[in-house]
C-alpha atoms as a PDB file:
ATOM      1  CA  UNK A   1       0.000   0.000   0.000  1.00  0.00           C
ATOM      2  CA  UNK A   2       3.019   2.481   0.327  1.00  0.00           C
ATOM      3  CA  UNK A   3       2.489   3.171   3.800  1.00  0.00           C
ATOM      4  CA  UNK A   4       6.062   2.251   4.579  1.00  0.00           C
ATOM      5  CA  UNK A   5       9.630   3.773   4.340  1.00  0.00           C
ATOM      6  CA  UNK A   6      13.144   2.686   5.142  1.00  0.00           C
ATOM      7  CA  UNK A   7      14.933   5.819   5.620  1.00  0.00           C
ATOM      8  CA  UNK A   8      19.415   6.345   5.767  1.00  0.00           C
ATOM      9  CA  UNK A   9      20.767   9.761   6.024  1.00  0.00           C
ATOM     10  CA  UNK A  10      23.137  11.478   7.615  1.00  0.00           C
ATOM     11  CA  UNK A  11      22.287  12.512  11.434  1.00  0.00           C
ATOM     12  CA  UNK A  12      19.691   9.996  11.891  1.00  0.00           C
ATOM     13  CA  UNK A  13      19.436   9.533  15.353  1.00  0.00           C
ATOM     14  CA  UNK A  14      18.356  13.337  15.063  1.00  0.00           C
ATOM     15  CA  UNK A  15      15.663  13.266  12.262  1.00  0.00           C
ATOM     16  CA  UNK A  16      14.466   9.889  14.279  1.00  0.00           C
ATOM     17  CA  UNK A  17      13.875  11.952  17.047  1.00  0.00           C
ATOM     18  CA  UNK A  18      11.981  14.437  15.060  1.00  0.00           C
ATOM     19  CA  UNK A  19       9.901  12.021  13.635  1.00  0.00           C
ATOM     20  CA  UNK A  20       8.969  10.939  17.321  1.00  0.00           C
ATOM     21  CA  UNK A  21       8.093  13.869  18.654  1.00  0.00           C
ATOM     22  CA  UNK A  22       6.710  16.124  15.598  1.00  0.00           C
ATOM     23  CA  UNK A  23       4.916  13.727  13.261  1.00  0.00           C
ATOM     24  CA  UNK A  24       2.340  11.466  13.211  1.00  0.00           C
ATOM     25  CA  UNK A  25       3.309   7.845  12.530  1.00  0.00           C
ATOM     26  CA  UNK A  26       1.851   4.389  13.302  1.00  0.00           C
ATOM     27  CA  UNK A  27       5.283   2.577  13.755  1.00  0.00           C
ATOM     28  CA  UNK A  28       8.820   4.023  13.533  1.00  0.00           C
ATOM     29  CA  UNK A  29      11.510   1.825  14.636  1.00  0.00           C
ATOM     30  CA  UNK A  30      15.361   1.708  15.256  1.00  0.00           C
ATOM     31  CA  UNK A  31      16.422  -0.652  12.976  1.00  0.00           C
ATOM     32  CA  UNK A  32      19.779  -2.387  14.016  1.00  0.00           C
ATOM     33  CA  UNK A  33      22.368   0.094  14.473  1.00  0.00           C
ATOM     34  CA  UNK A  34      24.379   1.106  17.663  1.00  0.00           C
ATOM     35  CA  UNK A  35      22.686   3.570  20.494  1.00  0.00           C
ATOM     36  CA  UNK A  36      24.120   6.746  18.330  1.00  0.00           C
ATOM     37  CA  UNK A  37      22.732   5.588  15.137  1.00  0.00           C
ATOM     38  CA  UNK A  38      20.257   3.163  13.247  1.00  0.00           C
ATOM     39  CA  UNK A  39      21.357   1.249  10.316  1.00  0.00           C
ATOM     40  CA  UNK A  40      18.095   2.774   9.331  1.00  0.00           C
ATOM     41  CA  UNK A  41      14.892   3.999  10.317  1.00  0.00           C
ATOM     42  CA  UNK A  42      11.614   2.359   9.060  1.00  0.00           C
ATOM     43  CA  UNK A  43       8.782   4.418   9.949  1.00  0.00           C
ATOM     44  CA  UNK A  44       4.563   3.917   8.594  1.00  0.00           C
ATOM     45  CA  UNK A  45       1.767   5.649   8.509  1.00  0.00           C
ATOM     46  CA  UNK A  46      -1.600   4.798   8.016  1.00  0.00           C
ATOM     47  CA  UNK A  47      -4.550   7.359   7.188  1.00  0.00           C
ATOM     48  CA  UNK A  48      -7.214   5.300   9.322  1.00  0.00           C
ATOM     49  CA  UNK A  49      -5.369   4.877  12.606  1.00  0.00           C
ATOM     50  CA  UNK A  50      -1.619   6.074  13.874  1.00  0.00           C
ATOM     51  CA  UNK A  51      -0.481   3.949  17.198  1.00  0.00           C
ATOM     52  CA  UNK A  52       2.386   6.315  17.449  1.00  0.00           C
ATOM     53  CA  UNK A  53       4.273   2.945  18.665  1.00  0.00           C
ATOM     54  CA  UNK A  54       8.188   3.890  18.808  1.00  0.00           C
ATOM     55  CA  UNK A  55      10.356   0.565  18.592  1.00  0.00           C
ATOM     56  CA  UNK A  56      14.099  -0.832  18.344  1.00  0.00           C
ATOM     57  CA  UNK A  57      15.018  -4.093  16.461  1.00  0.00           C
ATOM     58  CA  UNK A  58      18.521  -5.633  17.610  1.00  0.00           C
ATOM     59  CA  UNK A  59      20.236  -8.565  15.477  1.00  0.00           C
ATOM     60  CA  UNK A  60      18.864 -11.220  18.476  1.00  0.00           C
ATOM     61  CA  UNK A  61      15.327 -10.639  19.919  1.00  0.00           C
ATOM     62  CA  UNK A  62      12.280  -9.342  19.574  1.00  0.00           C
ATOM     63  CA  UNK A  63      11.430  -5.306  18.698  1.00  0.00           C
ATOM     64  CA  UNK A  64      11.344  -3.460  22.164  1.00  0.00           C
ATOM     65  CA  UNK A  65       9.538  -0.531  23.046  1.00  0.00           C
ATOM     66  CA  UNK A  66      11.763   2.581  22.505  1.00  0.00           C
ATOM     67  CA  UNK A  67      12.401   6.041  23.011  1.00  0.00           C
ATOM     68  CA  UNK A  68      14.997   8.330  22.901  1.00  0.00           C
END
């Protein structure tokens, strides 16, 4: 449906944090990556309902709630 992106650009931890606290979203997630920067950032949207739900995905385990 295109309600998806994978995002990688420079100074992503910031524009992650953007994303988190300026935009609506239904998922945006930390993909991989160390704690000062994703390999990228997949974020979704979806015009009939935005859970806003902020996650991390390491290489072992399950997504996490996240925030940063």
């Amino acid at each position: 449906y295109g309600q998806a992106a994978d995002i990688t650009l420079e100074n992503m931890k910031e524009v992650f944090k953007y994303i988190q606290d300026n935009l609506e979203f239904d998922q945006l997630i930390w993909e991989y990556g160390t704690d000062e920067s994703p390999a990228w950032i997949h974020v979704s949207y979806s015009k009939d309902r935005n859970r806003k739900e902020v996650l991390r995905k390491y290489k072992i385990g399950p997504y996490k709630k996240f925030k940063i």
